[in-house]
Protein backbone atom coordinates (compact mmCIF):
# COMPACT_ATOMS: atom_id res chain seq x y z
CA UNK A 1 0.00 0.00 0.00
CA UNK A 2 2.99 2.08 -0.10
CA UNK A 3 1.41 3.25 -3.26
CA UNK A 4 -1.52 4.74 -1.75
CA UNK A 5 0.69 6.39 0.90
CA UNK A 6 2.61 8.12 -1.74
CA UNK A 7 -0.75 9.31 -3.81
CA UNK A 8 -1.40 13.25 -3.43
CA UNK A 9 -5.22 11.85 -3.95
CA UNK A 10 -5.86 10.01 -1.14
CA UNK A 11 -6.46 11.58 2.09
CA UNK A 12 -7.44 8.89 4.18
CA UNK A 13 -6.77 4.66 4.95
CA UNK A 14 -8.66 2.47 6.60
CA UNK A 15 -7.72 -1.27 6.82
CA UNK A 16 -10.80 -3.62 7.30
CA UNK A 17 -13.25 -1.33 7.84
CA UNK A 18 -16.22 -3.32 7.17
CA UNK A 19 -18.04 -6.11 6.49
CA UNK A 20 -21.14 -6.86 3.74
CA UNK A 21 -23.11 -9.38 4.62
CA UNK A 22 -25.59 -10.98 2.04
CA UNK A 23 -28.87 -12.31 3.18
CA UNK A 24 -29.53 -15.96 3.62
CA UNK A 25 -29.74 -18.02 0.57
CA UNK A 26 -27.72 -15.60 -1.56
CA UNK A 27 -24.55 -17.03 -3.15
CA UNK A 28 -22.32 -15.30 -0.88
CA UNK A 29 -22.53 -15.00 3.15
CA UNK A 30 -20.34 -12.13 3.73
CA UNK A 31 -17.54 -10.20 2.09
CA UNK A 32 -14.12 -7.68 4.21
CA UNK A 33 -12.89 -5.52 2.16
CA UNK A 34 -9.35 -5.18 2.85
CA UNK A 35 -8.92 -1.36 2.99
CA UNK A 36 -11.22 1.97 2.20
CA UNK A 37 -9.29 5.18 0.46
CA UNK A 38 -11.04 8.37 0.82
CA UNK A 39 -10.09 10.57 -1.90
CA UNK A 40 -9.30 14.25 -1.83
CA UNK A 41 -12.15 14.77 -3.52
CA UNK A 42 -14.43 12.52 -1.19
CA UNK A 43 -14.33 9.79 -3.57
CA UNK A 44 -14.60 6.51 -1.41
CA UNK A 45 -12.46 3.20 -2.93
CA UNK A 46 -12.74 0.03 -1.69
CA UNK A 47 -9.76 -2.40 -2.33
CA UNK A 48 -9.31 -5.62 -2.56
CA UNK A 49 -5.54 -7.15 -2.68
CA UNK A 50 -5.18 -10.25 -4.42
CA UNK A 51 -2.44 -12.62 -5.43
CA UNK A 52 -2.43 -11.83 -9.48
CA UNK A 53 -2.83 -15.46 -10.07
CA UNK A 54 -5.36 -15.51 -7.32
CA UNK A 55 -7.96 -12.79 -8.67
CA UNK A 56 -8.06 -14.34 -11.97
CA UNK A 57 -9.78 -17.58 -10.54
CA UNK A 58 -13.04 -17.84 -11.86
CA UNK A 59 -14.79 -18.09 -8.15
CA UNK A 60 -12.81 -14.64 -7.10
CA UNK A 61 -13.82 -12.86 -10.46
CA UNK A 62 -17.66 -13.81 -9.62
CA UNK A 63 -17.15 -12.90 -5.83
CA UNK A 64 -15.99 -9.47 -6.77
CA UNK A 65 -18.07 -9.02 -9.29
CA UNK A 66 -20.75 -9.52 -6.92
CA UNK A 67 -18.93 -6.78 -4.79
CA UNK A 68 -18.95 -4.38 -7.14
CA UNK A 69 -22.42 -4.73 -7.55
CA UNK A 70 -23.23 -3.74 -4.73
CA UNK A 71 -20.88 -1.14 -3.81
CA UNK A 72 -21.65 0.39 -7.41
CA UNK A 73 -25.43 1.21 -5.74
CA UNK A 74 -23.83 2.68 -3.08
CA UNK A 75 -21.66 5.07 -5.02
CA UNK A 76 -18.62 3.23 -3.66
CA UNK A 77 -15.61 2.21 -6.26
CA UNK A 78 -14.30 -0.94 -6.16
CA UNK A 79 -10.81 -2.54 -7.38
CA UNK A 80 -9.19 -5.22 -7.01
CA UNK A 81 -4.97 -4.78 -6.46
CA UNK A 82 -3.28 -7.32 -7.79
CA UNK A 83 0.08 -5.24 -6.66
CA UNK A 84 2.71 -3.05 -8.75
CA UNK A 85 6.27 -3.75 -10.46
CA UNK A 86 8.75 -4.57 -7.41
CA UNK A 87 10.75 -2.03 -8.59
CA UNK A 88 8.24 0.85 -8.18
CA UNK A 89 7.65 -0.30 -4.48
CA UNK A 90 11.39 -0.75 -3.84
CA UNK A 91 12.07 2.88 -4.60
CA UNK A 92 9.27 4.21 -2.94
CA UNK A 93 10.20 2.25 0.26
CA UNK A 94 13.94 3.96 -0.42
CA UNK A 95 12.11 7.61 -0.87
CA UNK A 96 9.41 6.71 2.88
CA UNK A 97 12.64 5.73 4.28
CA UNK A 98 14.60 9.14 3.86
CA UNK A 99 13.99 10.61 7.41
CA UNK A 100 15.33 14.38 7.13
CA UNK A 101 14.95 16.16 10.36
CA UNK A 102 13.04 18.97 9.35
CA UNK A 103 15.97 22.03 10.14
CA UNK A 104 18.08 19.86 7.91
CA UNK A 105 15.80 19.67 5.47
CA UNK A 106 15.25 23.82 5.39
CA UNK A 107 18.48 24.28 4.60
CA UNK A 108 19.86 21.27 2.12
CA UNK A 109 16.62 20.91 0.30
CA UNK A 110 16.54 24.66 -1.48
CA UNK A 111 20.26 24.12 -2.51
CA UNK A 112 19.44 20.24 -3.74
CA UNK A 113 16.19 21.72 -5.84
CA UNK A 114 18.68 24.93 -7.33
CA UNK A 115 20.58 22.11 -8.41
CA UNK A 116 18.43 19.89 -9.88
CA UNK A 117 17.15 20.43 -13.97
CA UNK A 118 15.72 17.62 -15.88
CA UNK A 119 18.06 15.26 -17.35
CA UNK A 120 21.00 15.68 -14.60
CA UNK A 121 21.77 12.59 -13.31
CA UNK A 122 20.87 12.28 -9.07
CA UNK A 123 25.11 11.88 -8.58
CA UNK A 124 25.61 15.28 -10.07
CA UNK A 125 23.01 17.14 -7.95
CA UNK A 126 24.19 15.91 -4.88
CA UNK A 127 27.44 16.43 -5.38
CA UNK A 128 26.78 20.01 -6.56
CA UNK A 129 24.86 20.63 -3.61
CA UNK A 130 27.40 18.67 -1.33
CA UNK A 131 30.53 21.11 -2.62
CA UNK A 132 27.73 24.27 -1.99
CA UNK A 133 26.96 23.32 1.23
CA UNK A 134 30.00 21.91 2.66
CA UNK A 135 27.90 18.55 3.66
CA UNK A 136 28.63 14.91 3.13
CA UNK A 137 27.43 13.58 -0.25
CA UNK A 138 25.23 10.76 1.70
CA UNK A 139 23.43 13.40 3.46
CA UNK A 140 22.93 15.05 0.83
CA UNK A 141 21.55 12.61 -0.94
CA UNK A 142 19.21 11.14 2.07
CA UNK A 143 17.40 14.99 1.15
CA UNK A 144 17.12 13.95 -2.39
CA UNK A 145 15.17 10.74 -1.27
CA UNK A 146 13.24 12.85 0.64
CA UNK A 147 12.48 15.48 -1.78
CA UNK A 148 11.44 12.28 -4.01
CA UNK A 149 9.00 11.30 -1.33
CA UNK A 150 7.63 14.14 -1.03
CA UNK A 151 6.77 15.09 -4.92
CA UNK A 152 9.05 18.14 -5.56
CA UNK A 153 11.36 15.90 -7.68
CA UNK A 154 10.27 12.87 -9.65
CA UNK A 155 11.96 10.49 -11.55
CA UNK A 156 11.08 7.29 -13.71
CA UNK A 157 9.68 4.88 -11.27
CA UNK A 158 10.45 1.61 -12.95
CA UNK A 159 13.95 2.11 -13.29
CA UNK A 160 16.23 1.24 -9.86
CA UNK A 161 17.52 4.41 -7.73
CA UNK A 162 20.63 5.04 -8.23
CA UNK A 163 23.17 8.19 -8.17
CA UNK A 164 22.78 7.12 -12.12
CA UNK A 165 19.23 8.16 -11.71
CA UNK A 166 18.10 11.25 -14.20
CA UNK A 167 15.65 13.20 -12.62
CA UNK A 168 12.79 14.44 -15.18
């Protein structure tokens, strides 16, 4: 769900946070959603997380279909997550891991976003910003993670992080 942590949309998380249940005699007793998203908007998702070769099962495609049906009357969204590249989640998890105290953070971050540009490479920007500030390249680039994390830099997801990284 680091996904849904990282999404500017989604405002709130709720794991569980009910249960459906059918009435008696209908093909399905009862149905727990694993999580809710609340949108910025006030959109309400529920999700469903599912082994890929697990919600392709014929009894799991009628179950959610079933689901859907009747959080569609509701108003309520419905998906099923079958996950995301490992790659995408493994930088993320690099970018939620980048804890900056904030001081630090006021006065490396301007310098790292001065030097950043699209198309320079995340080696060069630290080390620019490293030689500016008179910091150690790691720390440097722990701020970059963080700047990542927080959406004032972006790169190409589905590549690995690296200081061979070009920022877009």
């Amino acid at each position: 769900m680091i996904l849904v942590d990282w999404n500017l949309d989604v405002v709130h998380i709720a794991a569980q946070p009910f249960t459906i249940d059918f009435p008696v005699g209908h093909e399905l007793d009862s149905h727990t959603p694993d999580f809710v998203l609340i949108t910025r908007t006030g959109g309400v998702v529920v999700v469903d997380v599912k082994w890929h070769t697990a919600a392709e099962t014929a009894d799991v495609l009628r179950r959610h279909a079933v689901v859907d049906k009747v959080l569609a009357s509701a108003g309520i969204q419905h998906a099923v997550w079958v996950g995301a590249p490992q790659v995408i989640t493994s930088n993320l998890a690099l970018f939620a891991s980048a804890r900056v105290p904030e001081p630090t953070l006021a006065i490396i971050g301007p310098e790292v976003l001065k030097a950043a540009r699209s198309g320079a490479r995340v080696g060069e920007v630290v080390n620019q910003a490293a030689e500016f500030l008179q910091v150690p390249a790691p720390v440097v680039l722990v701020v970059l993670r963080r700047l990542l994390w927080d959406h004032e830099l972006t790169i190409d997801l589905s590549r690995p992080f690296d200081t061979e990284t070009i920022l877009l």
